[in-house]
Structures are given as structure tokens and as C-alpha cells.
C-alpha atoms as a PDB file:
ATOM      1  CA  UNK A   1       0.000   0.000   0.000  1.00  0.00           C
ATOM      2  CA  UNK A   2       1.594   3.312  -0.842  1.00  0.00           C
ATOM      3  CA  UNK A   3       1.442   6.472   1.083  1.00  0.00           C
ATOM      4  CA  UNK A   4      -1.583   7.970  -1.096  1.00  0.00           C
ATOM      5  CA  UNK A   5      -3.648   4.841  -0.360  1.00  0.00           C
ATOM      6  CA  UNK A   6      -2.858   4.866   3.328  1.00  0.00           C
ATOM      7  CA  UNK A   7      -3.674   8.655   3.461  1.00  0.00           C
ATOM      8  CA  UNK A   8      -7.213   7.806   2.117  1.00  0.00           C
ATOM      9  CA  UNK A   9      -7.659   5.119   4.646  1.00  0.00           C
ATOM     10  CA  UNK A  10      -7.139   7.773   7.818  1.00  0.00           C
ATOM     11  CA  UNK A  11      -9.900   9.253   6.595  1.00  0.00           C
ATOM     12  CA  UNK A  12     -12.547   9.442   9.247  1.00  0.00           C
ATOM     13  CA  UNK A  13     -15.873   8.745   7.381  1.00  0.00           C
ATOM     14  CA  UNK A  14     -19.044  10.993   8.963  1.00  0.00           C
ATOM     15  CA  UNK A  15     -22.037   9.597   6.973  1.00  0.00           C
ATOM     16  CA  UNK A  16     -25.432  11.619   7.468  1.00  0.00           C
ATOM     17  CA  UNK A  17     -28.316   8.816   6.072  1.00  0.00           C
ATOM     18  CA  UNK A  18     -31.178  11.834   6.749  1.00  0.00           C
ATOM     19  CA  UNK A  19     -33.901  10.566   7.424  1.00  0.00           C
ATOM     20  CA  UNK A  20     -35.955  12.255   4.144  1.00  0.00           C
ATOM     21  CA  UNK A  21     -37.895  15.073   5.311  1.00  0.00           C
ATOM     22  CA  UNK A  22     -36.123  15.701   8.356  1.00  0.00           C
ATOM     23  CA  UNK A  23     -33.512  18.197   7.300  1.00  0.00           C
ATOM     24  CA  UNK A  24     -33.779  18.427   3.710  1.00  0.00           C
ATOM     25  CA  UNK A  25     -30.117  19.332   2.259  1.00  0.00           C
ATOM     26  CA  UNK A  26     -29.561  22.208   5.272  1.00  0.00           C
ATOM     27  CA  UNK A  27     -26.857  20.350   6.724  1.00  0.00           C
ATOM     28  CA  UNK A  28     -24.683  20.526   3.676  1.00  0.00           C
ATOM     29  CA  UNK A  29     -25.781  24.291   3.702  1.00  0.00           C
ATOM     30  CA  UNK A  30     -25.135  25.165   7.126  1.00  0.00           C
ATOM     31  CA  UNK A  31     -21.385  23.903   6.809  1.00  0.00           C
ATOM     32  CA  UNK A  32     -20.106  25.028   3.516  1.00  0.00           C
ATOM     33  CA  UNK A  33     -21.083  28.303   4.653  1.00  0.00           C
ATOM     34  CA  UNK A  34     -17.553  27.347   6.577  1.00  0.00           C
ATOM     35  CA  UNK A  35     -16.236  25.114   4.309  1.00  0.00           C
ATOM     36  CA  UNK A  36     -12.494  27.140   3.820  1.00  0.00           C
ATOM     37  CA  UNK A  37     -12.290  27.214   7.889  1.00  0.00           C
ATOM     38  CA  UNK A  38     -13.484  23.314   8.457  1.00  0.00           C
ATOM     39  CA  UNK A  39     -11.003  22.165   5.684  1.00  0.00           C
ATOM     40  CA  UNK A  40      -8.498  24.273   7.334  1.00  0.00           C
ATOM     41  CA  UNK A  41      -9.360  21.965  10.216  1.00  0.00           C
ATOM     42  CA  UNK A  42      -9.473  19.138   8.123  1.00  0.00           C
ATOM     43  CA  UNK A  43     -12.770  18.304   7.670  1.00  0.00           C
ATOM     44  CA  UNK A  44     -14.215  18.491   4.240  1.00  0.00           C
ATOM     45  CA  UNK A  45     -17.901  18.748   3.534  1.00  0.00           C
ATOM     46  CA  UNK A  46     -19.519  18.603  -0.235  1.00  0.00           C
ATOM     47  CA  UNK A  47     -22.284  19.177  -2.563  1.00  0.00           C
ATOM     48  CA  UNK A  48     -24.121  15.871  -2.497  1.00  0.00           C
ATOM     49  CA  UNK A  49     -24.435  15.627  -6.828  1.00  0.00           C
ATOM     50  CA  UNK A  50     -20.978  15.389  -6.384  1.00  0.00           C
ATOM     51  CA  UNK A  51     -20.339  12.183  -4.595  1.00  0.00           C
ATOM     52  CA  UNK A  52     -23.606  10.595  -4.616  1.00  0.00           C
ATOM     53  CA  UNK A  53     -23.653   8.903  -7.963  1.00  0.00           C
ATOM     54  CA  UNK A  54     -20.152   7.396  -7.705  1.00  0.00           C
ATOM     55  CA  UNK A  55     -20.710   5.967  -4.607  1.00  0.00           C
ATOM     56  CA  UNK A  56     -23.999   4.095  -5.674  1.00  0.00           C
ATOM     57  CA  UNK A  57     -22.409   2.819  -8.541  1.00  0.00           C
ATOM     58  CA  UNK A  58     -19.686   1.281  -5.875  1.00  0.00           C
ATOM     59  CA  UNK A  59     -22.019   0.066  -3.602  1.00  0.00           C
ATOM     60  CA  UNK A  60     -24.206  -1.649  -6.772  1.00  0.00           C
ATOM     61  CA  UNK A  61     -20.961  -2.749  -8.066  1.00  0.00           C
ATOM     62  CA  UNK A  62     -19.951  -4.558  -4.493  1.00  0.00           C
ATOM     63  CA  UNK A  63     -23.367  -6.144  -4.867  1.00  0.00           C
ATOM     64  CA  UNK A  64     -22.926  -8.634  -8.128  1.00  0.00           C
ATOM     65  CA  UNK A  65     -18.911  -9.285  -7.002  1.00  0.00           C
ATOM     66  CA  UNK A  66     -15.897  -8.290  -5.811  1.00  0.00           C
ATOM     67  CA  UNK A  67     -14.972  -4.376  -5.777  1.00  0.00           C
ATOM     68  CA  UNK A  68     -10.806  -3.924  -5.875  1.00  0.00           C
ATOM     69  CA  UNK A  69      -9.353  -1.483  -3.074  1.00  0.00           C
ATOM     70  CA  UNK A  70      -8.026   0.195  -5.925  1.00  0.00           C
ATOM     71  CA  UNK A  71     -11.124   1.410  -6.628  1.00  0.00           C
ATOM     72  CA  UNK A  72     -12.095   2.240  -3.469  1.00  0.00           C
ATOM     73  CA  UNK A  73      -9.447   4.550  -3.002  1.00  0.00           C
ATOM     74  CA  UNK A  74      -9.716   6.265  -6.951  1.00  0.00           C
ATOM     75  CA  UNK A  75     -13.612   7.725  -5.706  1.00  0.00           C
ATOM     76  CA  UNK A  76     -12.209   8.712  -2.130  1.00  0.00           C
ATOM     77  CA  UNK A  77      -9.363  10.628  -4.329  1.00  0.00           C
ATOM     78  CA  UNK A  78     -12.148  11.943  -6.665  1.00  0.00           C
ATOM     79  CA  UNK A  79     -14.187  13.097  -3.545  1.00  0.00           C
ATOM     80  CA  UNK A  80     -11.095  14.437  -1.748  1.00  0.00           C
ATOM     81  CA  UNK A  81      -8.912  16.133  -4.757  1.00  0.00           C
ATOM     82  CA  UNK A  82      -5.697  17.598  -3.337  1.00  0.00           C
ATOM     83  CA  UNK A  83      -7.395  18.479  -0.468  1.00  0.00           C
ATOM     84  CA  UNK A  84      -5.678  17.908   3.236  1.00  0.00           C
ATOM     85  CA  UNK A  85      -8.519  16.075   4.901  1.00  0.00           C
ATOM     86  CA  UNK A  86      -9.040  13.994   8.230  1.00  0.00           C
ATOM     87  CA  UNK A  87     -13.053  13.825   8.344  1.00  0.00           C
ATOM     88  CA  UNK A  88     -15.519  13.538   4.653  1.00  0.00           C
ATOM     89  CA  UNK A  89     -18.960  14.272   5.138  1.00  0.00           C
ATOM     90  CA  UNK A  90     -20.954  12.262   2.877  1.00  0.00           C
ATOM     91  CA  UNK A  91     -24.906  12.504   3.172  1.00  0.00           C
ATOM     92  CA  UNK A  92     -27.667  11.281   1.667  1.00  0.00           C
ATOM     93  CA  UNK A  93     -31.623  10.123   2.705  1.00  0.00           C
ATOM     94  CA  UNK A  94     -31.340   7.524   0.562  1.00  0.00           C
ATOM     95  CA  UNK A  95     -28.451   5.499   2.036  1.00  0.00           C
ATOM     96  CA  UNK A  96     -31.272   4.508   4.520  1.00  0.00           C
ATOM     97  CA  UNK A  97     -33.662   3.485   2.046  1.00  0.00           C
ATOM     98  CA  UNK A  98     -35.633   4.520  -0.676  1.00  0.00           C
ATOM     99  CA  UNK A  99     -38.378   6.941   0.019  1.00  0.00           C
ATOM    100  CA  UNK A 100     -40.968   5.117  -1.890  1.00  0.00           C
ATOM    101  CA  UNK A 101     -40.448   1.724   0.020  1.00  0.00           C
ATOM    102  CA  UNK A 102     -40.321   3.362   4.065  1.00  0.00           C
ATOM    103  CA  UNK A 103     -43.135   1.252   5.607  1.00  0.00           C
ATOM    104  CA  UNK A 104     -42.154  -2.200   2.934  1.00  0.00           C
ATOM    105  CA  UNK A 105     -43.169  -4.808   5.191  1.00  0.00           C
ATOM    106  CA  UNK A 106     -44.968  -2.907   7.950  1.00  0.00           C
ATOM    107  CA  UNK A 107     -41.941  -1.421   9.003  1.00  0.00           C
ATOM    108  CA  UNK A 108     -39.940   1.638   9.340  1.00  0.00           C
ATOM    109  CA  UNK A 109     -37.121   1.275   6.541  1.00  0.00           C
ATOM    110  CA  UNK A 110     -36.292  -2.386   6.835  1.00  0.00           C
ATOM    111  CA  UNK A 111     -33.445  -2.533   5.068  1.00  0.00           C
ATOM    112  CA  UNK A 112     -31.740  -0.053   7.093  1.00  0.00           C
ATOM    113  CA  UNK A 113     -29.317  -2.461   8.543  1.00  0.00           C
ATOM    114  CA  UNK A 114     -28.532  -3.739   5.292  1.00  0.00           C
ATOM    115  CA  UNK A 115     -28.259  -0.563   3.312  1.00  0.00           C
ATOM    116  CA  UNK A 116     -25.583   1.017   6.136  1.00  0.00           C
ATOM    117  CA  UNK A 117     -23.412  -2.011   5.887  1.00  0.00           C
ATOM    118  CA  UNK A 118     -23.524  -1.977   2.111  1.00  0.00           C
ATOM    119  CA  UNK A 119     -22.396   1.646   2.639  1.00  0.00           C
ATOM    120  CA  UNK A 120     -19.554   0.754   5.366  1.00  0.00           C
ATOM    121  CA  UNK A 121     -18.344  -2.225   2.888  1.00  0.00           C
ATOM    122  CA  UNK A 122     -17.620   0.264   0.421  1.00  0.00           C
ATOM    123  CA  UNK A 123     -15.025   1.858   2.551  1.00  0.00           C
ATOM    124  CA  UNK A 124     -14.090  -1.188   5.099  1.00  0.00           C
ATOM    125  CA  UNK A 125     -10.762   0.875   5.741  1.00  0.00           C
ATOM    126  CA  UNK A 126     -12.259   3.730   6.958  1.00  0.00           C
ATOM    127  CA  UNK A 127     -13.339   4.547  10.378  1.00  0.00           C
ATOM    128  CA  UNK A 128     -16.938   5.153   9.785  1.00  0.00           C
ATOM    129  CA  UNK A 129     -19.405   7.142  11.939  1.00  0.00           C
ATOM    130  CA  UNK A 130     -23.494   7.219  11.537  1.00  0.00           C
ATOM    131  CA  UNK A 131     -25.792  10.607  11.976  1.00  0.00           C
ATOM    132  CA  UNK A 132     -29.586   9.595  11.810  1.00  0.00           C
ATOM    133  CA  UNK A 133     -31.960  12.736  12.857  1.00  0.00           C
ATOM    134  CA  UNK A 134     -35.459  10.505  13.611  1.00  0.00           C
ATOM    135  CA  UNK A 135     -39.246  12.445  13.274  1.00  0.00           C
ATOM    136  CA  UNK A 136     -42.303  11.368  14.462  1.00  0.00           C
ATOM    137  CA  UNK A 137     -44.378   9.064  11.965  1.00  0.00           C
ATOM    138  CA  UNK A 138     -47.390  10.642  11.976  1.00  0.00           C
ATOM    139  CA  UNK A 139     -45.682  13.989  10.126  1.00  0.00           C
ATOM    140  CA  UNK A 140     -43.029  12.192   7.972  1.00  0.00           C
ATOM    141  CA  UNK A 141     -45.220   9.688   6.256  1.00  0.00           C
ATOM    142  CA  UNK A 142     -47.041  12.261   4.133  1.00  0.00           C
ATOM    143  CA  UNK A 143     -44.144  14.312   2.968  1.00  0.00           C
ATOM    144  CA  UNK A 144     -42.169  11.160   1.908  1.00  0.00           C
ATOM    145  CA  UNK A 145     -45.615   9.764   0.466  1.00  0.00           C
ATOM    146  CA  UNK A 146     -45.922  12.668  -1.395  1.00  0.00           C
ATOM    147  CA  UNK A 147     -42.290  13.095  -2.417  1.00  0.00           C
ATOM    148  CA  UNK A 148     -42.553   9.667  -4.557  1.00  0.00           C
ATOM    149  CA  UNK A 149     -44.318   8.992  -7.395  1.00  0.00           C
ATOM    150  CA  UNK A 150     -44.180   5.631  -8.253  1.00  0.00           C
ATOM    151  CA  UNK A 151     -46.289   4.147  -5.719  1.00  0.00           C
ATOM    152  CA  UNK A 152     -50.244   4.441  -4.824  1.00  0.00           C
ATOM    153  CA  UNK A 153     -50.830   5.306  -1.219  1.00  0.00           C
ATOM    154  CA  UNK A 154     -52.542   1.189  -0.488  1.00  0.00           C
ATOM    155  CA  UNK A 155     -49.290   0.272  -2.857  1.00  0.00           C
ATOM    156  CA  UNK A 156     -47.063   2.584  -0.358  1.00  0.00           C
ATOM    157  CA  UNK A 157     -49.136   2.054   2.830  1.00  0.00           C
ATOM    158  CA  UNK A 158     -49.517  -1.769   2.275  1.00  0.00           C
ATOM    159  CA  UNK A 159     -51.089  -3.212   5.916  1.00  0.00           C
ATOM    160  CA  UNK A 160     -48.954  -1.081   7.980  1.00  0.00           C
ATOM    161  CA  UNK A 161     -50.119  -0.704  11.580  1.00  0.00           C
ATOM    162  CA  UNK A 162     -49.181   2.749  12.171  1.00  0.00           C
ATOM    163  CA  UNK A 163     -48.918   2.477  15.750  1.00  0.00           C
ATOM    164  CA  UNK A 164     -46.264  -0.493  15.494  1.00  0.00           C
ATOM    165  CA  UNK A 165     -43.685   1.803  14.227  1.00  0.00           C
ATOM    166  CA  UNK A 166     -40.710   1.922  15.644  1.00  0.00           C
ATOM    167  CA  UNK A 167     -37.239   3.863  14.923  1.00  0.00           C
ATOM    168  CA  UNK A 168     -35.678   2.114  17.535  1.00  0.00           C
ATOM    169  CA  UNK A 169     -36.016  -1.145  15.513  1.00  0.00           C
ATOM    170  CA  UNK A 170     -34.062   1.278  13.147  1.00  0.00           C
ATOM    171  CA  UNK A 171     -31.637   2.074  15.265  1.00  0.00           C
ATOM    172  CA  UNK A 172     -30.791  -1.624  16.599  1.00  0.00           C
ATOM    173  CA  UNK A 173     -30.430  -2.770  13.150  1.00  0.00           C
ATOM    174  CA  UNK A 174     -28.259  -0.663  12.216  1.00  0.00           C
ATOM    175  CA  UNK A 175     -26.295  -1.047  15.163  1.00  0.00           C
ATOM    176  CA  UNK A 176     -26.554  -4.902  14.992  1.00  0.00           C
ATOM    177  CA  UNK A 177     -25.297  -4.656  10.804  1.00  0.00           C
ATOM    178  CA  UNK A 178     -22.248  -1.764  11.913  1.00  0.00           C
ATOM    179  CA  UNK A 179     -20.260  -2.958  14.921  1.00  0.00           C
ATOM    180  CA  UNK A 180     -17.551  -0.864  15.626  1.00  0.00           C
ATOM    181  CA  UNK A 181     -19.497   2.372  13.978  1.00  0.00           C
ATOM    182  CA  UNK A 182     -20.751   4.947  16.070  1.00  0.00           C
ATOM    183  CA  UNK A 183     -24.217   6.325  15.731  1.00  0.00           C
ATOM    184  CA  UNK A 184     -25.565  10.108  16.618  1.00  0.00           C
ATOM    185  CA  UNK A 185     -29.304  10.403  16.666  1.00  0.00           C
ATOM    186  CA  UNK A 186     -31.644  13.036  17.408  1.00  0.00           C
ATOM    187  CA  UNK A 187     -34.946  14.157  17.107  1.00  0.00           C
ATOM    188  CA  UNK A 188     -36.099  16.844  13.816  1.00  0.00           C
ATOM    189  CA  UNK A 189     -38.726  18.496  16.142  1.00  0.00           C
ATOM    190  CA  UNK A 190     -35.593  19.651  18.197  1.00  0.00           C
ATOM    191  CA  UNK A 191     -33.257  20.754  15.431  1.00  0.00           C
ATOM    192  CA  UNK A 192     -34.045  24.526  15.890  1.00  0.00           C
ATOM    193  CA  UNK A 193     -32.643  24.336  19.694  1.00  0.00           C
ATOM    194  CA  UNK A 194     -29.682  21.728  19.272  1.00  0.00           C
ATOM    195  CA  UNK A 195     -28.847  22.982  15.587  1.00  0.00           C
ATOM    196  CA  UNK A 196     -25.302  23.845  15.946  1.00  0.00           C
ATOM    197  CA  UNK A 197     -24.506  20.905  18.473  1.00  0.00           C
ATOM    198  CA  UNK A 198     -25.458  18.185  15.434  1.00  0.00           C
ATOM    199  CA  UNK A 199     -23.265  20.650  13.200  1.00  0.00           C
ATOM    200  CA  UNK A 200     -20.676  20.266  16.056  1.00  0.00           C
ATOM    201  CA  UNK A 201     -20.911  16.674  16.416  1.00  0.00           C
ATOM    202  CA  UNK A 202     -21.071  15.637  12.746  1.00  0.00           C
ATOM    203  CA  UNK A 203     -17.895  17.435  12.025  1.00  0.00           C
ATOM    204  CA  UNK A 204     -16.106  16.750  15.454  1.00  0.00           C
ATOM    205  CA  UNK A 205     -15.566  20.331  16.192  1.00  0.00           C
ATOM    206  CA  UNK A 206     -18.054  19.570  19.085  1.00  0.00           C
ATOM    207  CA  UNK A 207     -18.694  23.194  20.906  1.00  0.00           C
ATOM    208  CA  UNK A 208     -15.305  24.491  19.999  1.00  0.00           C
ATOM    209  CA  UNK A 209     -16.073  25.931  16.670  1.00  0.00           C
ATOM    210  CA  UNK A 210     -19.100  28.816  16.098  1.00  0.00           C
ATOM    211  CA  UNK A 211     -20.919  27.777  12.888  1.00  0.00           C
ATOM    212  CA  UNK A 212     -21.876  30.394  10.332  1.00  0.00           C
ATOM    213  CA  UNK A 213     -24.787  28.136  10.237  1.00  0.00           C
ATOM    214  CA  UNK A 214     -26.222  27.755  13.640  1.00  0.00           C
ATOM    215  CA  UNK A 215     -29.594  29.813  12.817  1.00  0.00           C
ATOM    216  CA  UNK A 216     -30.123  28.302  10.042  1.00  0.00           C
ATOM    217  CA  UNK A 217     -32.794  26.253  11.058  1.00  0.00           C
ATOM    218  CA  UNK A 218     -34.047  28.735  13.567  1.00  0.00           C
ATOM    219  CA  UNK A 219     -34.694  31.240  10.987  1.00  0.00           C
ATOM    220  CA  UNK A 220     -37.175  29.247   9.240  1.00  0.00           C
ATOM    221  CA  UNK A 221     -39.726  28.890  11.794  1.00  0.00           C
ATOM    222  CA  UNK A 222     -39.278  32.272  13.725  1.00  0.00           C
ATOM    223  CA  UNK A 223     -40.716  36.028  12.718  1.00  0.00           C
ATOM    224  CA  UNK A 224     -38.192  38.254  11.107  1.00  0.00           C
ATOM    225  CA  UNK A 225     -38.343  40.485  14.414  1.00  0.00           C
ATOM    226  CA  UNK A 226     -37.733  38.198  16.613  1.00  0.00           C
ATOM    227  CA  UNK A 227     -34.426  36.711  14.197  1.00  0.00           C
ATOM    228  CA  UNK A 228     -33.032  39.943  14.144  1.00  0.00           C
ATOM    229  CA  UNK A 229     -32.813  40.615  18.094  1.00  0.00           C
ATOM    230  CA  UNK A 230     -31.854  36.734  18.564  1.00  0.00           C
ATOM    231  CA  UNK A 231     -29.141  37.440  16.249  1.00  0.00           C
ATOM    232  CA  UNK A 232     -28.293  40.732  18.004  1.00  0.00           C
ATOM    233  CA  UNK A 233     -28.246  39.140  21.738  1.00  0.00           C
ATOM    234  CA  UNK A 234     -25.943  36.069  20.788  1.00  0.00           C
ATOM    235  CA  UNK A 235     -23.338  38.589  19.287  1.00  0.00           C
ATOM    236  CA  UNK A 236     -23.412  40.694  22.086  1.00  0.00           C
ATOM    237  CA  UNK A 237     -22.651  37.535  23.908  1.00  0.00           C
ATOM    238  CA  UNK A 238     -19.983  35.844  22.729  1.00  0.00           C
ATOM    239  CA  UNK A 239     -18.826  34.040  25.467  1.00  0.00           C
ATOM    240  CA  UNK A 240     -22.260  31.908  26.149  1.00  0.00           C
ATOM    241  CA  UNK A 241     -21.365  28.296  26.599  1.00  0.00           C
ATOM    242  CA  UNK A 242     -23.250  26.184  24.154  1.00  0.00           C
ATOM    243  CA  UNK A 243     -25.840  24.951  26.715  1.00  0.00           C
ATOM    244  CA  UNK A 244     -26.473  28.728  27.526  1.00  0.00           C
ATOM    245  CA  UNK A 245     -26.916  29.332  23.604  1.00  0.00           C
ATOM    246  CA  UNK A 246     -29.254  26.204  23.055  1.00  0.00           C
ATOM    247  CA  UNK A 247     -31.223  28.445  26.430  1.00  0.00           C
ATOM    248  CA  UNK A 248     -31.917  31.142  24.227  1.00  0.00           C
ATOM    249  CA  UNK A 249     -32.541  29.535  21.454  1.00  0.00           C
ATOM    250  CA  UNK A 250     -35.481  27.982  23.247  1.00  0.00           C
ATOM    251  CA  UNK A 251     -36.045  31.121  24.907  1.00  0.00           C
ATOM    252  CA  UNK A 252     -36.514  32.881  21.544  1.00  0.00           C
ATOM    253  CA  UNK A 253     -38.509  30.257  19.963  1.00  0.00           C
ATOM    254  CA  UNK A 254     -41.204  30.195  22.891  1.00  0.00           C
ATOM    255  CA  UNK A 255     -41.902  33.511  22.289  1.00  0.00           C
ATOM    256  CA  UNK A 256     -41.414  34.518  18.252  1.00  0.00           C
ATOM    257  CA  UNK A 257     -42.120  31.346  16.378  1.00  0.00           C
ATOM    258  CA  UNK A 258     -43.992  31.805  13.443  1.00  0.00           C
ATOM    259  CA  UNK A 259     -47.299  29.333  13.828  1.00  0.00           C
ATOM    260  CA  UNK A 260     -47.475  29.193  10.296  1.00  0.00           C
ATOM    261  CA  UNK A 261     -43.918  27.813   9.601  1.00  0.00           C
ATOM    262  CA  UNK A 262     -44.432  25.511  12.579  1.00  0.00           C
ATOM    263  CA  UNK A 263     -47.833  23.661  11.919  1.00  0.00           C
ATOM    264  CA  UNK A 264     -48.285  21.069   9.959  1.00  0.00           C
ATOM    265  CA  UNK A 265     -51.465  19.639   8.196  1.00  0.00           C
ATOM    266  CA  UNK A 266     -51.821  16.038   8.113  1.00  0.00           C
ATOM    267  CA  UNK A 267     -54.331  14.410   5.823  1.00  0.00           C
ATOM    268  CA  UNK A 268     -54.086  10.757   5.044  1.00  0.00           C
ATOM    269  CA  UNK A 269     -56.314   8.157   3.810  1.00  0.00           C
ATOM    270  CA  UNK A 270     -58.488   6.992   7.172  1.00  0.00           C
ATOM    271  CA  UNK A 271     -56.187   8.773   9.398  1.00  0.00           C
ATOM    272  CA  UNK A 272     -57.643  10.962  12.420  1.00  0.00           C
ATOM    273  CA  UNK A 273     -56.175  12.930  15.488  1.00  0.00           C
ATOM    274  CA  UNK A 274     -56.675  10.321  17.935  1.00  0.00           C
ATOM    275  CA  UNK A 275     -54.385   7.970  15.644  1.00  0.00           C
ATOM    276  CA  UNK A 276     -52.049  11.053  15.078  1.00  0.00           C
ATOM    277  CA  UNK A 277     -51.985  11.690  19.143  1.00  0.00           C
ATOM    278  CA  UNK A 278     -51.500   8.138  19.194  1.00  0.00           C
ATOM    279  CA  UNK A 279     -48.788   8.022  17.051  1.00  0.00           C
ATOM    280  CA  UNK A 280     -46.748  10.964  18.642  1.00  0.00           C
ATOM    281  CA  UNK A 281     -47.151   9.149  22.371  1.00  0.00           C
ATOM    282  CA  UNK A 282     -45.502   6.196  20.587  1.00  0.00           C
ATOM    283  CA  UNK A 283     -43.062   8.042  19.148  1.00  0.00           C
ATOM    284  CA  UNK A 284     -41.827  10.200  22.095  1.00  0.00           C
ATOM    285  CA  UNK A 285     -41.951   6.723  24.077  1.00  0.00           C
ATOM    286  CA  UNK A 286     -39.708   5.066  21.844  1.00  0.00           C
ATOM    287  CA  UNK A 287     -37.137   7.970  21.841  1.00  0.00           C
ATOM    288  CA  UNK A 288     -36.695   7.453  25.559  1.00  0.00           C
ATOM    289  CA  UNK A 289     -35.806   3.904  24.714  1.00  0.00           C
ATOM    290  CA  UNK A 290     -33.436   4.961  22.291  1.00  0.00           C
ATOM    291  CA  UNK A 291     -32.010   7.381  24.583  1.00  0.00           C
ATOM    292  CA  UNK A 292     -31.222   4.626  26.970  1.00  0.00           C
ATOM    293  CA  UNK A 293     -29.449   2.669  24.276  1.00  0.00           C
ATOM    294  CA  UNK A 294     -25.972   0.984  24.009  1.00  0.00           C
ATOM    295  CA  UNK A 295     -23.573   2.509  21.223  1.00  0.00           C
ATOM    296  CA  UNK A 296     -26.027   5.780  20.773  1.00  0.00           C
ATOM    297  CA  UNK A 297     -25.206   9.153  21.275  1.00  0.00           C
ATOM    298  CA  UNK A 298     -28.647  10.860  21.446  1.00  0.00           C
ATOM    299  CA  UNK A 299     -28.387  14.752  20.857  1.00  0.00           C
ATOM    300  CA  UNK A 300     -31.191  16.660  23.090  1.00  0.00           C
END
């Protein structure tokens, strides 16, 4: 192995597999607003069209036989350039599963397990590190529904019991399928608070680093005003610790959040609010559990 291949295999791979509809392509945005600064600190973050092709083609390739390490280390060098880099960012929904197929089988993405490994396999190498932010079934299901086309909703539905769904069967098969891989998880309805601590963790800057980014999220659910004099207090405050920024952040939220950007309609074939409530009890439930589990850092 020559020096060039070994330099690829230090790399430290950071792989964000969404889920869809949680944050939609703002994590990619939020860091490359710092992408000269995080390569500076070696961690290198991309445009998804620019990866995301090449590495399915791997992965597919793995699939019908043997893929050469050469290989492996040509689209690492093709992701990477020149570039000085101890940490790649790679993200994508679909590494968890395709949209169209979430609930095959009754179940939240089934394949999960066996997508992520496929995934790892393709860089075995590589220390490799999961990000997963969950969201409560009852307000994912119609987005991704509606963000597919090629299924009906009984074809996409299928005899799901929608109160039997569980992300921490998620989580424990992809644990179970990536020993040795760490996994971050956290909830979407919290991004707005803990926003720059999954920016933080995904790049392994952790609190030491202020993101460009860190309102991003924030600023889409909160009135103009109150942005403004959010922005205006944090500056004024540099040295907040990051729990006393996530404080404000909450703080601000309570009282300027825009009801419009926040509320969601949900209107499914023979769905109702009692199976909605129903569905959020189990889903905040099942967090806890999650919480509580072995090999998961949960962000809250």
C-alpha cells in the first residue's frame, strides 16, 4: 500500500443517512457556509451531486462481485482532490432506504441495517461514523408519500399498523449490521434548539467551533423580528457556553415562532387525530428507549 492509499484510509468517514424530510439538504448548507475554515481543520464537507452517484455505482458494483481497493481509493481521491482532509462528510436520505419503500413490510425502513453495511463495505478501511436525525411518523409519512411517485398510497401504505412503528427497531439494526461504527441520533422536532450541536458533532468540532450556520434552522420557523434581536443578543454575547446558547434559542422560539412555519397539516387516507396523538405518544416513548441505548449518542 503506498502512502496515497494509506492517506485515504485515515480518513474518518461521517455519513449523514437523513432521514428524508427531516432536514432536507440544510446540513450541507449550514457547513459550507464554513467550508475554507473546516477544511483548514481538516474536515471536508460537499455538494451531495458530487459524490452521490459514484458511490452508488460502488455500492451496486460490491453487490454482483468483488470491488478492488483500488477502486475504493480512486472515488475517495475523486471526492477528496488535493485536499488535506481527516473527516468527509458524505450525506444522503437515501443510504437509509428509498423513500418510496419506508413502511415495505410494515416497518420503518427495513433494510436499514442492510443498506448502512452496504455503505460501510464500500469503505471497510475507513473509520466510519453514523448521523440519523429521527421524526415522528405521523408527520413524515405524508411528505415522503408525497415526495414519490411511483407508488399508490394502499401500494405505499400496504397493511402497515401505524402504531407499530418503531425507529428504535431502526436504530438496533443498524447497530446490529455496523459494529464498531458509532451512531448520533436526534430528534427533527428539536433541530431549531440543538442545531449547531449536530453541526458540532457531525464534524467533530463539538462546541469548539461557532458555525456560520447555527440559525439556520431557527430562521425558518421564527418572525423576522424576533431573528433579528436573537441574532443581536448572541453577538453581544460571545462568550455563552453552548448549553447557555441552546437556552436562548429555546427562549426565543417560545416567544417569536412563526405558527405558520411551525404547523403542519396532516391528511391521510383513514387517518384521524386520535391515531395522530396516538402516534406521537408512541413516538416520544420510543425515543426514551433509544435514549437509553448501548452505542447511541442521542443529541437533546
Amino acid at each position: 500500500m503506498n502512502q496515497a492509499d494509506s492517506t485515504m484510509r485515515d480518513i474518518t468517514l461521517a455519513f449523514h443517512i437523513g432521514a428524508p424530510n427531516t432536514d432536507n439538504g440544510q446540513l450541507t448548507w449550514s457547513l459550507r457556509k464554513d467550508a475554507q475554515p473546516l477544511l483548514d481543520r481538516g474536515v471536508l464537507i460537499r455538494r451531495p451531486g458530487t459524490y452521490v452517484t459514484a458511490v452508488t455505482k460502488l455500492m451496486h458494483k460490491q453487490d454482483r462481485g468483488p470491488v478492488t481497493d483500488q477502486e475504493r481509493e480512486a472515488l475517495l481521491a475523486s471526492i477528496v482532490k488535493d485536499q488535506d482532509v481527516s473527516r468527509l462528510i458524505l450525506t444522503n436520505s437515501a443510504f437509509l432506504g428509498m423513500p418510496g419503500w419506508m413502511l415495505s413490510g410494515g416497518r420503518l425502513f427495513r433494510n436499514a441495517g442492510k443498506n448502512t453495511a452496504a455503505l460501510r463495505h464500500a469503505f471497510p478501511g475507513n473509520p466510519c461514523e453514523f448521523f440519523l436525525g429521527l421524526r415522528d411518523p405521523a408527520t413524515l409519512i405524508g411528505p415522503v408519500f408525497r415526495s414519490q411517485s411511483g407508488r399508490t398510497w394502499e401500494q405505499f401504505a400496504g397493511r402497515t399498523d401505524f402504531l407499530n412503528l418503531r425507529w428504535s427497531d431502526v436504530v438496533t439494526d443498524i447497530l446490529e449490521h455496523n459494529p464498531g461504527c458509532r451512531l448520533t441520533v436526534w430528534c427533527n422536532e428539536e433541530t431549531p434548539v440543538i442545531w449547531p450541536g449536530i453541526l458540532g458533532h457531525v464534524t467533530g468540532l463539538g462546541s469548539s467551533f461557532r458555525f456560520s450556520g447555527a440559525l439556520d434552522i431557527t430562521r425558518g420557523i421564527i418572525s423576522e423580528q424576533g431573528y433579528e434581536r436573537l441574532e443581536a443578543y448572541l453577538a453581544s454575547r460571545p462568550g455563552l457556553s453552548q448549553e447557555q446558547r441552546e437556552r436562548v434559542h429555546e427562549l426565543f422560539l417560545t416567544y417569536f415562532h412563526s405558527e405558520e412555519a411551525v404547523e403542519e397539516e396532516i391528511d391521510l387516507p383513514g387517518w384521524s387525530q386520535p391515531l395522530v396523538d396516538a402516534m406521537g405518544e408512541t413516538y416520544m416513548a420510543d425515543t426514551e428507549l433509544i435514549r437509553r441505548m448501548p452505542g447511541v449518542t442521542f443529541l437533546s
